[in-house]
C-alpha atoms as a PDB file:
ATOM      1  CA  UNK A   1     -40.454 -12.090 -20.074  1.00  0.00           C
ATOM      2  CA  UNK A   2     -39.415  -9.482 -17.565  1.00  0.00           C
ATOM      3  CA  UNK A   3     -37.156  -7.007 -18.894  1.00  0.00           C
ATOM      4  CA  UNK A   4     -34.154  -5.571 -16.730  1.00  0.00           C
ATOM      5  CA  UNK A   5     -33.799  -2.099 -16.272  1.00  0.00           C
ATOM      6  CA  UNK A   6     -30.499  -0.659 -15.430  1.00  0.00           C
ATOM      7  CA  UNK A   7     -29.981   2.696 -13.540  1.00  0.00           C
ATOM      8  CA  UNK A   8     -27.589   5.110 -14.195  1.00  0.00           C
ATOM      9  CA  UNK A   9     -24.692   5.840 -11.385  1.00  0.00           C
ATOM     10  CA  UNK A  10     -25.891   9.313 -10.690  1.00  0.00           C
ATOM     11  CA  UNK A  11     -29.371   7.862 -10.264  1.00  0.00           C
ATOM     12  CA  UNK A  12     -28.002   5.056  -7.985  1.00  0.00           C
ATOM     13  CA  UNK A  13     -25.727   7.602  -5.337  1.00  0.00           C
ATOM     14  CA  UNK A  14     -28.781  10.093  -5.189  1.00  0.00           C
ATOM     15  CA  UNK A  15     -31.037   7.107  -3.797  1.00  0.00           C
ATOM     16  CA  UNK A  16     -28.512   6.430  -1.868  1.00  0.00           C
ATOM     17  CA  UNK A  17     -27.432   9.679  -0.438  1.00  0.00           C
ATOM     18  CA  UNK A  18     -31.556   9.966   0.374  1.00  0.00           C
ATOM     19  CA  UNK A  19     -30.878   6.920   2.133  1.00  0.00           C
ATOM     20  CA  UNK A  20     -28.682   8.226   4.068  1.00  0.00           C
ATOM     21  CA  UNK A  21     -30.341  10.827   5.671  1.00  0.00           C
ATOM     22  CA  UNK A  22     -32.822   9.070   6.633  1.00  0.00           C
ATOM     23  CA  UNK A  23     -34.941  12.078   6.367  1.00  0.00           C
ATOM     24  CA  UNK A  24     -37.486   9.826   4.954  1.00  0.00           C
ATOM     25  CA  UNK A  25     -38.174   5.960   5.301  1.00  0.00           C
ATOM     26  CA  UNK A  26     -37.244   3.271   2.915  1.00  0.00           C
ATOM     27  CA  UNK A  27     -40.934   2.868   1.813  1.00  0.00           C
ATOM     28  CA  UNK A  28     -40.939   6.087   0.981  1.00  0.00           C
ATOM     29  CA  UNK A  29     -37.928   6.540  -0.990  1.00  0.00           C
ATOM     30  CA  UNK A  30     -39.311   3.353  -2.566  1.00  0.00           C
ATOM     31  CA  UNK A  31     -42.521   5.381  -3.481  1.00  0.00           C
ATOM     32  CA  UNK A  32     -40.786   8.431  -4.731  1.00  0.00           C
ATOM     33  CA  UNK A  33     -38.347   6.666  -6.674  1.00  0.00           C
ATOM     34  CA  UNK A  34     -40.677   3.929  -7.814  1.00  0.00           C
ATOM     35  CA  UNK A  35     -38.285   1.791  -7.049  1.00  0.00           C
ATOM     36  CA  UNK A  36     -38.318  -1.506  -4.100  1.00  0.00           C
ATOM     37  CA  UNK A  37     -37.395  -1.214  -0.865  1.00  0.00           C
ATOM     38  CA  UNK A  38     -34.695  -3.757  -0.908  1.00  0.00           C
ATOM     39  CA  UNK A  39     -32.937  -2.128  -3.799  1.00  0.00           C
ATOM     40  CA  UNK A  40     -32.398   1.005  -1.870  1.00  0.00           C
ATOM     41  CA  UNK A  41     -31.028  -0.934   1.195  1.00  0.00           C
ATOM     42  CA  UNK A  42     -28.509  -2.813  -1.265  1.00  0.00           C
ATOM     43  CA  UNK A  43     -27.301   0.372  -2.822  1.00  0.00           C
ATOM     44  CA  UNK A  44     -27.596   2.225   0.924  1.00  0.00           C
ATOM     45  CA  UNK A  45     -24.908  -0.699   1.569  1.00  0.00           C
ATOM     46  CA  UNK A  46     -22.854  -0.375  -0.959  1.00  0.00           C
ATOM     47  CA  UNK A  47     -22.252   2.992  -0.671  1.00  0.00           C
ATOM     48  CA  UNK A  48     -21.366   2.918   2.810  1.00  0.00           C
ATOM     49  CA  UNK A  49     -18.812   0.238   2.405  1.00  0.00           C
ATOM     50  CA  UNK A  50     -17.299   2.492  -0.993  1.00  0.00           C
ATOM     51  CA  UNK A  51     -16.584   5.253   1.734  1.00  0.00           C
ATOM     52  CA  UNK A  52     -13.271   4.760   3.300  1.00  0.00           C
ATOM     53  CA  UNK A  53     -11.956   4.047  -0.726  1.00  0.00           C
ATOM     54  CA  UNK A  54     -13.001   7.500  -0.952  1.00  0.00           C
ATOM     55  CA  UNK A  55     -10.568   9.040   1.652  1.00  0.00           C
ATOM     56  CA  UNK A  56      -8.038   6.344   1.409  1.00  0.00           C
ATOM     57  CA  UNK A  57      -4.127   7.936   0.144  1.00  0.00           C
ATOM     58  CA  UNK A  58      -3.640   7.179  -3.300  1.00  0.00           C
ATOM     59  CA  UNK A  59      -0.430   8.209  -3.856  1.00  0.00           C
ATOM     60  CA  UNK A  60       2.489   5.325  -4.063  1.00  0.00           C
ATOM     61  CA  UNK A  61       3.756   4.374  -1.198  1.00  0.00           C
ATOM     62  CA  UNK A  62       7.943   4.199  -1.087  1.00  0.00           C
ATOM     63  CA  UNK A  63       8.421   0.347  -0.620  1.00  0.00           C
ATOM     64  CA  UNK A  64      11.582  -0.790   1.464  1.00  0.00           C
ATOM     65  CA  UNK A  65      14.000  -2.786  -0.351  1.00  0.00           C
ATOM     66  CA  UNK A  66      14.368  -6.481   0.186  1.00  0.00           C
ATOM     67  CA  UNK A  67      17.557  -6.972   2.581  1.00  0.00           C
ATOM     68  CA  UNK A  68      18.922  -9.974   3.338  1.00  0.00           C
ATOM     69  CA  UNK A  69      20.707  -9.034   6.563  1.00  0.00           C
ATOM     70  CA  UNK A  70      22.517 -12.613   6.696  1.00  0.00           C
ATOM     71  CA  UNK A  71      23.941 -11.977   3.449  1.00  0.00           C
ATOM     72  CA  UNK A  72      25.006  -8.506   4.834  1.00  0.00           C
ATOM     73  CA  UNK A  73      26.612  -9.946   8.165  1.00  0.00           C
ATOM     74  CA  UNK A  74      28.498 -12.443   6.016  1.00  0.00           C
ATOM     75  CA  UNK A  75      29.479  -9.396   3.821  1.00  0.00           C
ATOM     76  CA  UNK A  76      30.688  -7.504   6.624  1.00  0.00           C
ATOM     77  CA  UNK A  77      32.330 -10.307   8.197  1.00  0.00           C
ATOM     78  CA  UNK A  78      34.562 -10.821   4.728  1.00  0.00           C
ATOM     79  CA  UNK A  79      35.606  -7.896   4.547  1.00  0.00           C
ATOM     80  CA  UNK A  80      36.582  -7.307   8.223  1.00  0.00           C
ATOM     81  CA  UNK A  81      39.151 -10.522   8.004  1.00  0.00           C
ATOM     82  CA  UNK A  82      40.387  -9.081   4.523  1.00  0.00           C
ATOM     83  CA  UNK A  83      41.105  -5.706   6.204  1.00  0.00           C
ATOM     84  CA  UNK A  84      42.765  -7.909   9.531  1.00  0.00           C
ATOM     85  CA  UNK A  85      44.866  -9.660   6.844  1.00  0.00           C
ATOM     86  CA  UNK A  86      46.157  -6.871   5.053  1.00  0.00           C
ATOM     87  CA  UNK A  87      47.223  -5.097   8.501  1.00  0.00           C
ATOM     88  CA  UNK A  88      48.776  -7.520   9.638  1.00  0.00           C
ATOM     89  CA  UNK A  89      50.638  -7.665   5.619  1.00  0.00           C
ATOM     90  CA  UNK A  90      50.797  -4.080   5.978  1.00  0.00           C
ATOM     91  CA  UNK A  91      52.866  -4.255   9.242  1.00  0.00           C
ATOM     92  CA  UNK A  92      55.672  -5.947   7.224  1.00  0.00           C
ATOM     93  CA  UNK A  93      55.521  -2.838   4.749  1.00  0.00           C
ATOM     94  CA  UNK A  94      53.530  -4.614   2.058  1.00  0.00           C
ATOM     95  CA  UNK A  95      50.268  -3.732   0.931  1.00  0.00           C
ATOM     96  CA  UNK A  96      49.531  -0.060   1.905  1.00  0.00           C
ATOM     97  CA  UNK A  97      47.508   0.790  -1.480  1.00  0.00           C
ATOM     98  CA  UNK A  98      45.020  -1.925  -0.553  1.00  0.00           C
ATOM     99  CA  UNK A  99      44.361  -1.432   2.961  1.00  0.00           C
ATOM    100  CA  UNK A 100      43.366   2.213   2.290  1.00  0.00           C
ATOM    101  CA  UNK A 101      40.733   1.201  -0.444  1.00  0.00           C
ATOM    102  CA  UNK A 102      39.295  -1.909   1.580  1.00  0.00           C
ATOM    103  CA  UNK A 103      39.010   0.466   4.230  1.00  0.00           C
ATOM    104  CA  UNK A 104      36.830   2.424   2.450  1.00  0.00           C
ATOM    105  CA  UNK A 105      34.780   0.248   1.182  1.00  0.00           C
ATOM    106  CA  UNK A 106      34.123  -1.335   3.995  1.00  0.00           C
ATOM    107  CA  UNK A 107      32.908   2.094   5.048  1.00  0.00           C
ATOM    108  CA  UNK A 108      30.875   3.079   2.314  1.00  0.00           C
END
């Protein structure tokens, strides 16, 4: 029975940064490294595809609230016929308080 022998990360990125610069072929990186070919083209691949982790932003990104601009219309649209109504109350002398705080909520 075949024991497995595991490599160290350190180990692993400088075969694969020699690899990479293809200064010197896989069969010889193989040689140096006593290692097989194919292992060195696996862990060529995987550090290429780990390099755009390495430069992507990792800081939060500010994440719009959920509106629900129908719910917002219909809000809007309330408050618009409350403020009508209380004009038209207001033009009878009634009401004054309310029309000045509807109005301002409707702004704010």
């Amino acid at each position: 029975m075949v024991k497995r022998i595991s490599y160290q990360a350190a180990f692993k990125s400088k075969v694969a940064l020699e690899a990479l610069k293809e200064d010197k072929t896989v069969s010889a990186l193989a040689q140096e490294f006593k290692l097989h070919p194919a292992q060195i083209t696996k862990w060529k691949t995987h550090a290429i595809q780990g390099i755009p982790q390495l430069f992507e932003d990792g800081r939060k990104k500010r994440s719009s609230p959920e509106i629900d601009v129908d719910t917002l219309y219909a809000q809007i649209g309330k408050l618009q016929s409350q403020l009508e109504f209380l004009k038209k109350k207001n033009r009878d002398g009634q009401l004054l308080k309310n029309v000045g705080s509807l109005t301002s909520a409707i702004l704010h």
